[in-house]
C-alpha atoms as a PDB file:
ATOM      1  CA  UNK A   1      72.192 116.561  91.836  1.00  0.00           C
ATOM      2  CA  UNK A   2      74.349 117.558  94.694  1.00  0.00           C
ATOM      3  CA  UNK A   3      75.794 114.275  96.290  1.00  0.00           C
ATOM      4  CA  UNK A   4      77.969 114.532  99.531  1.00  0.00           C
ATOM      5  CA  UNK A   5      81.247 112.654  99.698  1.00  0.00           C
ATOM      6  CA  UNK A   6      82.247 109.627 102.170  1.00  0.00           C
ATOM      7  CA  UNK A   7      84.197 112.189 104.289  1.00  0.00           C
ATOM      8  CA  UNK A   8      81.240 114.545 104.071  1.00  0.00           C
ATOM      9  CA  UNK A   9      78.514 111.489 105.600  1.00  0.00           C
ATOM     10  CA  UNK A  10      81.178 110.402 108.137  1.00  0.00           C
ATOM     11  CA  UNK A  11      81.552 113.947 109.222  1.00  0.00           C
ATOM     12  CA  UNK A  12      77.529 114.458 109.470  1.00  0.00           C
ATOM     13  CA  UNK A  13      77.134 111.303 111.081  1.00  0.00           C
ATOM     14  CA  UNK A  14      79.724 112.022 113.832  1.00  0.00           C
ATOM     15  CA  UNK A  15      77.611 115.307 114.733  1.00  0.00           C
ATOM     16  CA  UNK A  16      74.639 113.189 115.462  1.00  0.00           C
ATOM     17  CA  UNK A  17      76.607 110.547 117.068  1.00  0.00           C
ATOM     18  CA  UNK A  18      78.129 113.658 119.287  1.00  0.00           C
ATOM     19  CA  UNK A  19      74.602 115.164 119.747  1.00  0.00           C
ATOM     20  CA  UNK A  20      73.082 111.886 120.605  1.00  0.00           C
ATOM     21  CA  UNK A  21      76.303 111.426 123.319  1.00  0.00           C
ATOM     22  CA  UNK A  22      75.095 114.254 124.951  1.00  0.00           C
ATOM     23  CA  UNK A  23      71.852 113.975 125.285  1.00  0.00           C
ATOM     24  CA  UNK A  24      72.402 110.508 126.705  1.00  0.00           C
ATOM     25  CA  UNK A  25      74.988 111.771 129.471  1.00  0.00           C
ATOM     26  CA  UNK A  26      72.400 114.214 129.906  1.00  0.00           C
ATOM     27  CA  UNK A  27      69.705 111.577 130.835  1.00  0.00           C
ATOM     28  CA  UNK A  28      72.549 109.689 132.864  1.00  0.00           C
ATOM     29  CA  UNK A  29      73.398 112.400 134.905  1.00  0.00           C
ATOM     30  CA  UNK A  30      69.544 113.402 135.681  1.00  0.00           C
ATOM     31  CA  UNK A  31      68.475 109.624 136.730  1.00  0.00           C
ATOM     32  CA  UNK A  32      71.012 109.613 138.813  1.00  0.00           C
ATOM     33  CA  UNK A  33      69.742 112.908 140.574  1.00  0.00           C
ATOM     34  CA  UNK A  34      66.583 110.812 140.974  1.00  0.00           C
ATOM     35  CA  UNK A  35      67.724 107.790 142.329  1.00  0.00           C
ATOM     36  CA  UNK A  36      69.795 110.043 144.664  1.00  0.00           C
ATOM     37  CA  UNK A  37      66.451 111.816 145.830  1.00  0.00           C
ATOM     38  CA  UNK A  38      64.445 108.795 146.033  1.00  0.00           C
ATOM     39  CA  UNK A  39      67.422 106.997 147.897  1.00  0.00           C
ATOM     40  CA  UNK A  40      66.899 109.823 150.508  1.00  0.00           C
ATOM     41  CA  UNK A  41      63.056 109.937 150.536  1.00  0.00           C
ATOM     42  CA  UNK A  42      62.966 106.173 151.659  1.00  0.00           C
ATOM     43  CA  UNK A  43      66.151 106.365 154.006  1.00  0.00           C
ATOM     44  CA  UNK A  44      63.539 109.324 155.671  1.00  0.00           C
ATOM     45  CA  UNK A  45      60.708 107.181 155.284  1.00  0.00           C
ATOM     46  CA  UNK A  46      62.311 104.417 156.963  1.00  0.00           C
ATOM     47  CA  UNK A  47      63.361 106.384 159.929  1.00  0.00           C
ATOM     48  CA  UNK A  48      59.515 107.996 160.331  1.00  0.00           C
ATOM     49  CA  UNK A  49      58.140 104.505 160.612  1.00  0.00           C
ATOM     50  CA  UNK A  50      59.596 103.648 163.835  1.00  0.00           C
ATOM     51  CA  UNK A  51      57.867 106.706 165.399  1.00  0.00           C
ATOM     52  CA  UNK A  52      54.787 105.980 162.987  1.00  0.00           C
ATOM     53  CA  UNK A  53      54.289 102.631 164.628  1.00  0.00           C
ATOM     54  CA  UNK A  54      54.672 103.950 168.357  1.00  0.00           C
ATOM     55  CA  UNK A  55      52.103 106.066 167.865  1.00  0.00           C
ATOM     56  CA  UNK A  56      50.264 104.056 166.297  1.00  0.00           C
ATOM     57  CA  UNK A  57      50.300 101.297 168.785  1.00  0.00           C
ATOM     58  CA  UNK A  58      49.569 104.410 171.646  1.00  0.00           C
ATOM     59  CA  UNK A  59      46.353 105.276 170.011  1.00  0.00           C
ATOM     60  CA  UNK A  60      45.261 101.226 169.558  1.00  0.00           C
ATOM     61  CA  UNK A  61      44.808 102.181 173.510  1.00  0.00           C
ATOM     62  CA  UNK A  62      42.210 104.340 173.168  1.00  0.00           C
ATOM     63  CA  UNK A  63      40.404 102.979 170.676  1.00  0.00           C
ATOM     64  CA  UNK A  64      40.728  99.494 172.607  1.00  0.00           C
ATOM     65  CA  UNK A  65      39.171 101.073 175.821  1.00  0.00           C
ATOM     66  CA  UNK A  66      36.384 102.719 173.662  1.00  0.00           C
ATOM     67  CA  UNK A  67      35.593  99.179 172.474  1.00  0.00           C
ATOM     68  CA  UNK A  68      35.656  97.350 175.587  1.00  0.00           C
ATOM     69  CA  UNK A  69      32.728 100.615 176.758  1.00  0.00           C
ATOM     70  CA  UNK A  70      30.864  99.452 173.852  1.00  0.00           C
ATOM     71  CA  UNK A  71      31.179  95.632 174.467  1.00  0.00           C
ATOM     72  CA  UNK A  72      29.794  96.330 178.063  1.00  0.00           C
ATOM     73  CA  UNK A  73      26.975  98.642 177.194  1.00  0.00           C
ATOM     74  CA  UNK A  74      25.909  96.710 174.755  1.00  0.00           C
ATOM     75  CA  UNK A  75      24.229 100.095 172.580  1.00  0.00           C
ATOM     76  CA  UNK A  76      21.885  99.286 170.004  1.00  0.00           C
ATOM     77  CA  UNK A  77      23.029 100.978 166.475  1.00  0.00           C
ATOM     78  CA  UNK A  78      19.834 102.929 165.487  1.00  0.00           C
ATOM     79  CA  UNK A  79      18.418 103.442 161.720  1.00  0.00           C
ATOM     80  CA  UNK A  80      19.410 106.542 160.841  1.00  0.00           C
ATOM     81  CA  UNK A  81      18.166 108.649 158.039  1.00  0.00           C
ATOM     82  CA  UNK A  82      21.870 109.920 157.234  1.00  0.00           C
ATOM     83  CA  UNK A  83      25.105 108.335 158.038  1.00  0.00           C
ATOM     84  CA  UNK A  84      28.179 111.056 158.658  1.00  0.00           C
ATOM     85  CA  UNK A  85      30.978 109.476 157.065  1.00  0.00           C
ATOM     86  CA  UNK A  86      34.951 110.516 158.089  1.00  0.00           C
ATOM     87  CA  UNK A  87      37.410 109.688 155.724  1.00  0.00           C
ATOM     88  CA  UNK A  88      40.615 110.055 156.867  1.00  0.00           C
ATOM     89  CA  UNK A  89      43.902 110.565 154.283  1.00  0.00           C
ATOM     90  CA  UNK A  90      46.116 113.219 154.273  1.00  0.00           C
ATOM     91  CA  UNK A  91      47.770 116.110 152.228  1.00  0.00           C
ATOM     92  CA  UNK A  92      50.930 114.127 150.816  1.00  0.00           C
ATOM     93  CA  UNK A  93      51.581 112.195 147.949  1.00  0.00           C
ATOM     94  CA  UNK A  94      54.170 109.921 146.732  1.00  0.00           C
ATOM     95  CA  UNK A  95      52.912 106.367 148.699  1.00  0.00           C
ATOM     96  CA  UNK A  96      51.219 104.637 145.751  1.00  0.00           C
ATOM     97  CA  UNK A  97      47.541 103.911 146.202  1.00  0.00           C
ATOM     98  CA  UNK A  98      47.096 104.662 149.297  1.00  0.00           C
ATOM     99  CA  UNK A  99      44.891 107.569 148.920  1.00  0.00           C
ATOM    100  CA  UNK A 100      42.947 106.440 146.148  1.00  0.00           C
ATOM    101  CA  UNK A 101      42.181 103.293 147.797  1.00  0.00           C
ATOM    102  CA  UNK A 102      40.328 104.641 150.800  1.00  0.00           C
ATOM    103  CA  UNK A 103      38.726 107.083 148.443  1.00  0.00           C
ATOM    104  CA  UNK A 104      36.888 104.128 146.098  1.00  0.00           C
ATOM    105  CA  UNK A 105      36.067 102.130 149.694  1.00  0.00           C
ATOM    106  CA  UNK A 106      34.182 105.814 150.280  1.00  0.00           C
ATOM    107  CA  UNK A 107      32.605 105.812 146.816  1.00  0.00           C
ATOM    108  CA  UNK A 108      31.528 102.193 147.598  1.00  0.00           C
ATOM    109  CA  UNK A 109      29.994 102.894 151.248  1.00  0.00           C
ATOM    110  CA  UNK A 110      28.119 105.613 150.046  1.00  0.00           C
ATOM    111  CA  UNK A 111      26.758 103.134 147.050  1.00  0.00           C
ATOM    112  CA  UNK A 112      25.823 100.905 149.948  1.00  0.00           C
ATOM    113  CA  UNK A 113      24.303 103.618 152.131  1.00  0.00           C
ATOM    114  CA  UNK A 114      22.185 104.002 148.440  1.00  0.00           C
ATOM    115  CA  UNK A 115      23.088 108.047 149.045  1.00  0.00           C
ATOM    116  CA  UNK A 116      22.154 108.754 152.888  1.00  0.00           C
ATOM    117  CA  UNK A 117      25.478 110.478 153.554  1.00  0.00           C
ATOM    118  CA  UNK A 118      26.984 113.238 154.586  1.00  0.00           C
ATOM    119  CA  UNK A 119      30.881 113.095 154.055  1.00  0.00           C
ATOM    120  CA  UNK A 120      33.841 114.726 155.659  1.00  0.00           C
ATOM    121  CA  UNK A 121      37.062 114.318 154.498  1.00  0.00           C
ATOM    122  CA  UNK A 122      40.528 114.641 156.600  1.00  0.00           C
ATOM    123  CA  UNK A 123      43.300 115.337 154.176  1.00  0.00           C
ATOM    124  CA  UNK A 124      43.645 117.044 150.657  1.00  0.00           C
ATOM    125  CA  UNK A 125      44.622 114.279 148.591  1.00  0.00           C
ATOM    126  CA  UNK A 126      41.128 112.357 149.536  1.00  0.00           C
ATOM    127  CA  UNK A 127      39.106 115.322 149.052  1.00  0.00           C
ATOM    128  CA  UNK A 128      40.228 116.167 145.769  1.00  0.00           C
ATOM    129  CA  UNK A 129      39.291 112.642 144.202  1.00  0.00           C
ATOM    130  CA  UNK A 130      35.573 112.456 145.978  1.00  0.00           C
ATOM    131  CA  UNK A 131      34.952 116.137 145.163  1.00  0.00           C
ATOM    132  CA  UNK A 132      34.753 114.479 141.038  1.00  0.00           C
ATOM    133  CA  UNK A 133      32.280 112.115 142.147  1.00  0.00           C
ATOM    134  CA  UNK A 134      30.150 113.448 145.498  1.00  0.00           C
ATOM    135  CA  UNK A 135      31.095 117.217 145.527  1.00  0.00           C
ATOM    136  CA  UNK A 136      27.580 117.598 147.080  1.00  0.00           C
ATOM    137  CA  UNK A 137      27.913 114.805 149.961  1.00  0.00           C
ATOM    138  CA  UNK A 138      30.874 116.589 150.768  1.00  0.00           C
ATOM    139  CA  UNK A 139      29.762 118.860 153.899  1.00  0.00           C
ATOM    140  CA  UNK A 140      33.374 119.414 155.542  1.00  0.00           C
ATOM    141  CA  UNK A 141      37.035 119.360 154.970  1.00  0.00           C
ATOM    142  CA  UNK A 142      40.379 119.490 156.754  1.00  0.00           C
ATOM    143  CA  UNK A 143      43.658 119.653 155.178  1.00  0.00           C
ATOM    144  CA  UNK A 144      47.278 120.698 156.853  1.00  0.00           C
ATOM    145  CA  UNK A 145      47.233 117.131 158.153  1.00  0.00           C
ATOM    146  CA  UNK A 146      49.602 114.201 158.222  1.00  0.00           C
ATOM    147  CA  UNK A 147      52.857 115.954 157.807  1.00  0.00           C
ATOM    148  CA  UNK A 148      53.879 114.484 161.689  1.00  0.00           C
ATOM    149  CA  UNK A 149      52.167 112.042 163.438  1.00  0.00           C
ATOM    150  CA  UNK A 150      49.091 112.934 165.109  1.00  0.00           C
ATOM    151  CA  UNK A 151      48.091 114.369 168.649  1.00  0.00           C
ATOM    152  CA  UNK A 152      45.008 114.035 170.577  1.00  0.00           C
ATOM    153  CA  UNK A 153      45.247 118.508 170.999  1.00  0.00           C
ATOM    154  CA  UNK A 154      44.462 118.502 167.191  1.00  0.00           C
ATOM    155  CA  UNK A 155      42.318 115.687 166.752  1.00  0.00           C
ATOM    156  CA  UNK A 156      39.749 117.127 169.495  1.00  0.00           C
ATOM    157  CA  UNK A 157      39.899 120.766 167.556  1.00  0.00           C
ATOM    158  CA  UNK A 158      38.928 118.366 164.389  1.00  0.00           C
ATOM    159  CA  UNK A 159      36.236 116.721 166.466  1.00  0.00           C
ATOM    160  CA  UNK A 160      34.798 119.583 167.645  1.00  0.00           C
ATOM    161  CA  UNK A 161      34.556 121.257 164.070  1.00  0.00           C
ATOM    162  CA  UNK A 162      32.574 117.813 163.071  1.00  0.00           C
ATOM    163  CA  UNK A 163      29.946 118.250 165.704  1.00  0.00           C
ATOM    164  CA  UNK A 164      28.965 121.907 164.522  1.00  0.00           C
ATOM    165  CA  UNK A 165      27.530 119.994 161.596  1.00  0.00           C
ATOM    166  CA  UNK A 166      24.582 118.790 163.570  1.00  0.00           C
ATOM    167  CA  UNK A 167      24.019 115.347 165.645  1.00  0.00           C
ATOM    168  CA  UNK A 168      24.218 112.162 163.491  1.00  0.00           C
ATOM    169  CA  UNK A 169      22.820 108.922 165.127  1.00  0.00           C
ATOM    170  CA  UNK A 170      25.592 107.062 163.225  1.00  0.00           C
ATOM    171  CA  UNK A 171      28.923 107.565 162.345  1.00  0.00           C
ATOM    172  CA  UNK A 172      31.813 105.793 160.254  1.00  0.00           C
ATOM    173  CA  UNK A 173      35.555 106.900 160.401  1.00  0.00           C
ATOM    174  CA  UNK A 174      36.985 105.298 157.554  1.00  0.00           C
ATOM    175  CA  UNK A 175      40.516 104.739 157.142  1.00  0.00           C
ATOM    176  CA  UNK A 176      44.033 102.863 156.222  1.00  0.00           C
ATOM    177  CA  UNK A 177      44.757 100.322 158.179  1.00  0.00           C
ATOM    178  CA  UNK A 178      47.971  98.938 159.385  1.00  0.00           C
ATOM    179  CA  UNK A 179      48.460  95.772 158.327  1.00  0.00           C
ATOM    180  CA  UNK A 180      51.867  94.801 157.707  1.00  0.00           C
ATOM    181  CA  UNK A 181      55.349  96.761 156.573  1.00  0.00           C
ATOM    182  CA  UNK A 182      54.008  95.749 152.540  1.00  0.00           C
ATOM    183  CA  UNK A 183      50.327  95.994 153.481  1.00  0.00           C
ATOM    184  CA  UNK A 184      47.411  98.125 154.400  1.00  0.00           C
ATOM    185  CA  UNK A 185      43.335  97.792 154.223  1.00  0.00           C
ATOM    186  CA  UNK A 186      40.722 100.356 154.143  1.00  0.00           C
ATOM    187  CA  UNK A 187      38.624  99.973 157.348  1.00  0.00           C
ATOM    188  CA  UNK A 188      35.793 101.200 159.450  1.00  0.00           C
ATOM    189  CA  UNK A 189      35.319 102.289 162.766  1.00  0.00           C
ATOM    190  CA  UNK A 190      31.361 102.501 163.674  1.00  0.00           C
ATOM    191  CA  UNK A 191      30.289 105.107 166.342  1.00  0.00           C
ATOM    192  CA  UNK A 192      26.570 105.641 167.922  1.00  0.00           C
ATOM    193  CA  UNK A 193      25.502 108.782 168.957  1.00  0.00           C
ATOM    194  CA  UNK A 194      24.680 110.271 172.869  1.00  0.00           C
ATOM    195  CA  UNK A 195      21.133 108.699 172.493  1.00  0.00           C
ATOM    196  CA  UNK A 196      22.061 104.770 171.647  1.00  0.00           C
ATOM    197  CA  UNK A 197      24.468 105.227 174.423  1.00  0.00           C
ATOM    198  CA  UNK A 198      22.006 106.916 176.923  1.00  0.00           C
ATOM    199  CA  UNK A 199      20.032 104.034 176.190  1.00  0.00           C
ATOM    200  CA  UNK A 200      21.713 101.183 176.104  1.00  0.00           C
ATOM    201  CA  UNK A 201      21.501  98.548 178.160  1.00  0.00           C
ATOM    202  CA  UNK A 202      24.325  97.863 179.672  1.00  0.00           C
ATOM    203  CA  UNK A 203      24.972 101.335 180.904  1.00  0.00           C
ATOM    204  CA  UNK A 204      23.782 100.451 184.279  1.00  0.00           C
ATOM    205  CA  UNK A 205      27.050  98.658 184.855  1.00  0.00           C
ATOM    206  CA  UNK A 206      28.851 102.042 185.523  1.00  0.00           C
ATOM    207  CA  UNK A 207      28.332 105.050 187.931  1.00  0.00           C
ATOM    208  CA  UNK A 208      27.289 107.599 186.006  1.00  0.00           C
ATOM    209  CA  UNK A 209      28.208 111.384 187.413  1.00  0.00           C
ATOM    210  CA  UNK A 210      26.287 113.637 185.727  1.00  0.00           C
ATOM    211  CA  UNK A 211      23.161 113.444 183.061  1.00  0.00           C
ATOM    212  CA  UNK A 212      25.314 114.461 179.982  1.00  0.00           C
ATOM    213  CA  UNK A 213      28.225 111.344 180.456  1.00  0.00           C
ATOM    214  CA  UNK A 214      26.596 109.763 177.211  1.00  0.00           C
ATOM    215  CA  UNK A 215      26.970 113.126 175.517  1.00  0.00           C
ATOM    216  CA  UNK A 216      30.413 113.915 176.685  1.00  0.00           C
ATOM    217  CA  UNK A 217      31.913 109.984 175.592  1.00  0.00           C
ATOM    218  CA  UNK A 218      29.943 110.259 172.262  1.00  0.00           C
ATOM    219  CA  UNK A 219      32.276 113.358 171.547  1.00  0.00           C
ATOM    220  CA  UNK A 220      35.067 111.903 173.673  1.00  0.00           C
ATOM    221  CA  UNK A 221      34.659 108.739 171.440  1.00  0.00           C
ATOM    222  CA  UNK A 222      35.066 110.549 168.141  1.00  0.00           C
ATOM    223  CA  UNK A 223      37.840 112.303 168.826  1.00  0.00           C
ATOM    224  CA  UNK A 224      39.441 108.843 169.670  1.00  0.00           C
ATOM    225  CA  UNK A 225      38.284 107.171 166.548  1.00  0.00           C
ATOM    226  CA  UNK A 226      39.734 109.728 164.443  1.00  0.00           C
ATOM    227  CA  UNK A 227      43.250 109.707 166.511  1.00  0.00           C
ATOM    228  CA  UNK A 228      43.173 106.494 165.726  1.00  0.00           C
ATOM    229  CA  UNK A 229      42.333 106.353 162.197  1.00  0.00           C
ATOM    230  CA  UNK A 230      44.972 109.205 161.825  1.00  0.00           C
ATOM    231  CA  UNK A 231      47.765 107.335 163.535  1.00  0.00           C
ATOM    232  CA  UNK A 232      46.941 104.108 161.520  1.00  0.00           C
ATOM    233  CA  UNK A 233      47.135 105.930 158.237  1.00  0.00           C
ATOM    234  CA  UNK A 234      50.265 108.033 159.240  1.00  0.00           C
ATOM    235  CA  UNK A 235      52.109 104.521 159.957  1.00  0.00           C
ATOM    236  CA  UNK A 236      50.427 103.235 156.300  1.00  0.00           C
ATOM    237  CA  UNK A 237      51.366 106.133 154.211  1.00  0.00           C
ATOM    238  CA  UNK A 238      54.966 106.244 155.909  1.00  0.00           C
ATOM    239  CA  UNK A 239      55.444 101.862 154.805  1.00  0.00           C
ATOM    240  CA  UNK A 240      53.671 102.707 151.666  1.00  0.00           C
ATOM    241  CA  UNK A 241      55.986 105.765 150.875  1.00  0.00           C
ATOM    242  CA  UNK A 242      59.166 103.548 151.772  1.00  0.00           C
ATOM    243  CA  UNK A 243      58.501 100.717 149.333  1.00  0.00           C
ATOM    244  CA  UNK A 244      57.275 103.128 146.273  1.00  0.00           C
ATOM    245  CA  UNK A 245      60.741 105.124 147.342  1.00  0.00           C
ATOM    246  CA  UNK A 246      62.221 101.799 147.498  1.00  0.00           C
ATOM    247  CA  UNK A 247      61.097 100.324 143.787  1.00  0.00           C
ATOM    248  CA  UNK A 248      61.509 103.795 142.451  1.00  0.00           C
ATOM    249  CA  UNK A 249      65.600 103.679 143.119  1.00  0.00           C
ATOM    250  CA  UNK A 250      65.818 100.339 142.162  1.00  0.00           C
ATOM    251  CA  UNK A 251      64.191 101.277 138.678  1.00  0.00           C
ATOM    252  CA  UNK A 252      65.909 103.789 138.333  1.00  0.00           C
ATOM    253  CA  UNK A 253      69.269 101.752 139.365  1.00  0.00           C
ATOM    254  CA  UNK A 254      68.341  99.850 136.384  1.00  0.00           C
ATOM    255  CA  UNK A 255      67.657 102.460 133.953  1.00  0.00           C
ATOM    256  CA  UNK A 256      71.254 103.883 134.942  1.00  0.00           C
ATOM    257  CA  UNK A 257      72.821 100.476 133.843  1.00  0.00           C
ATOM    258  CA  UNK A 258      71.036 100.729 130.448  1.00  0.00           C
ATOM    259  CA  UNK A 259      71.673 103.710 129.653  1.00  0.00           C
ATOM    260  CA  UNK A 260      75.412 103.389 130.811  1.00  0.00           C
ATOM    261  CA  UNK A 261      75.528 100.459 128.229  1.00  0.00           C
ATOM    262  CA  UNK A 262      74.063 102.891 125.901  1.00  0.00           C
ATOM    263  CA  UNK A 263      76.445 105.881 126.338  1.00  0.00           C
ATOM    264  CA  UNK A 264      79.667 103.432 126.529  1.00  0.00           C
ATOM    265  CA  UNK A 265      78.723 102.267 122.671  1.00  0.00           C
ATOM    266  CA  UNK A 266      77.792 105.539 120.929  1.00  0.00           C
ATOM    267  CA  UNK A 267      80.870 106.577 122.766  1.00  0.00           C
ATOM    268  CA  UNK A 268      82.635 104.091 120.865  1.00  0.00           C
ATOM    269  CA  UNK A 269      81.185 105.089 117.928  1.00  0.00           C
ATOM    270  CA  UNK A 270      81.566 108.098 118.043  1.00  0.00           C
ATOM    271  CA  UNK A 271      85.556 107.562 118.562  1.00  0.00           C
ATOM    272  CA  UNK A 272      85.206 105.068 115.704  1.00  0.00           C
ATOM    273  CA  UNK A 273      84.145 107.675 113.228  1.00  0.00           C
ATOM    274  CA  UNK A 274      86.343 109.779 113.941  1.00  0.00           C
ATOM    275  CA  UNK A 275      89.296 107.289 113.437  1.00  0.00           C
ATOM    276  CA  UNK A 276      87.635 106.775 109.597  1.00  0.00           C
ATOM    277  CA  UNK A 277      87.937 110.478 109.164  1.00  0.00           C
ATOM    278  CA  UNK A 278      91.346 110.514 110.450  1.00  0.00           C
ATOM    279  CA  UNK A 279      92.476 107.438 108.284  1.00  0.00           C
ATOM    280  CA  UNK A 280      90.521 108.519 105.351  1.00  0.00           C
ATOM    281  CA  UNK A 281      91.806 112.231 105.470  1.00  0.00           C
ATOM    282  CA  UNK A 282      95.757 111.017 105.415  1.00  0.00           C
ATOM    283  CA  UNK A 283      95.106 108.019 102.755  1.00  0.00           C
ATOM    284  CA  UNK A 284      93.538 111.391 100.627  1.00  0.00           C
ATOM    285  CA  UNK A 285      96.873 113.017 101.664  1.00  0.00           C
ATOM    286  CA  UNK A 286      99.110 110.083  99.891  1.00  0.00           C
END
């Protein structure tokens, strides 16, 4: 039987010792890449959310004003055969759960609604997770969003694609909310349609220009929801981008002490071995 001798092993060993060196400076040097990109992506992040927020609160405007219409008027919200649901997301990813959140708070209101829904979606990442599960409720989607915070120019083309679909005597926009810089909620707005308003009773209490005013702030209405919901997920998926960006460097700040613990022994190994093959070779030589 062929056996190898000690200088033979020590040799073979120190070429996996050397291969294993490498690899691990390899693995070094490409976390650190990462933590270098993710470093970035939240330093971005971080700088975004400032605008996020002002636009955010600019749009709370509208959608307070809406309210206080609806407060007055007092509209009663009819039974409606079919509900339209909006769920607004967008097309990036990268923000933790953000996306799927809103999309099982969809699956669950059209549970509730027991199936009398029509949905449309605002955003790729949202459509592509309800498509597994209500591909036929799905009647219309939008993507190309959420890459800059939203303007009421685009939300009104939006809106005005959604009312091709057909009048719907109610209406959900459901969305992320802005809670806090570490927190966000799926929530609802509820709309009525031109009818509820055009009879509600409270309606009296303004001066009313022309027949179609109930029509025109039923579609003015929507497009404010949606800017809204848009603005209020922009500002969510730019804090919940930040703080996966944020953990994401600081594991991978961790993994780079590790494995620098790692590559500083086999490096020492590897110099160890090859001090036994330099000691063993000249103790051969005497």
């Amino acid at each position: 039987m062929f056996r190898l001798g000690a200088a033979q092993v020590a040799r073979a060993q120190g070429a996996r010792n050397y291969a294993t060196l490498r690899e691990i400076e390899m693995r070094l040097k490409s976390i650190k890449n990462i933590e270098k990109i993710t470093n970035t992506m939240k330093i971005v992040a971080s700088t975004r959310l400032n605008k996020a927020q002002r636009a955010m609160a600019a749009s709370r405007v509208f959608n307070e004003s809406d309210a206080e219409f609806y407060a007055n008027a007092e509209p009663e919200t009819p039974e409606a055969d079919k509900t339209l649901l909006i769920v607004v997301s967008s097309d990036k990813g990268l923000c933790g759960s953000i996306h799927s959140q809103v999309a099982k708070a969809a699956r669950r209101r059209s549970e509730e609604l027991k199936g009398a829904v029509d949905i449309v979606t605002i955003g790729d990442k949202v459509k592509q997770q309800l498509l597994r599960t209500h591909g036929d409720k799905v009647k219309l989607a939008f993507n190309g969003v959420g890459k800059e915070a939203p303007n009421f120019y685009e939300v009104s083309l939006i809106a005005d694609e959604i009312n091709k679909l057909g009048k719907y005597e109610n209406t959900e926009v459901l969305y992320n909310k802005f809670v806090s810089g570490v927190a966000f909620e799926p929530t609802t707005f509820g709309l009525v349609g031109a009818e509820a308003i055009e009879k509600a009773p409270g309606l009296s209490k303004y001066e009313l220009e022309s027949e179609d005013t109930s029509e025109v702030f039923a579609e003015f209405s929507l497009a404010n929801s949606i800017l809204t919901a848009q603005a209020e997920g922009y500002a969510s998926e730019i804090s919940a981008r930040r703080n996966a960006m944020d953990n994401a460097s600081k594991n991978a700040g961790d993994m780079i002490n590790s494995y620098s613990i790692l590559y500083n022994r086999t490096r020492q190994a590897v110099i160890t071995n090859e001090l036994v093959d330099i000691i063993t070779g000249a103790s051969s030589l005497d």
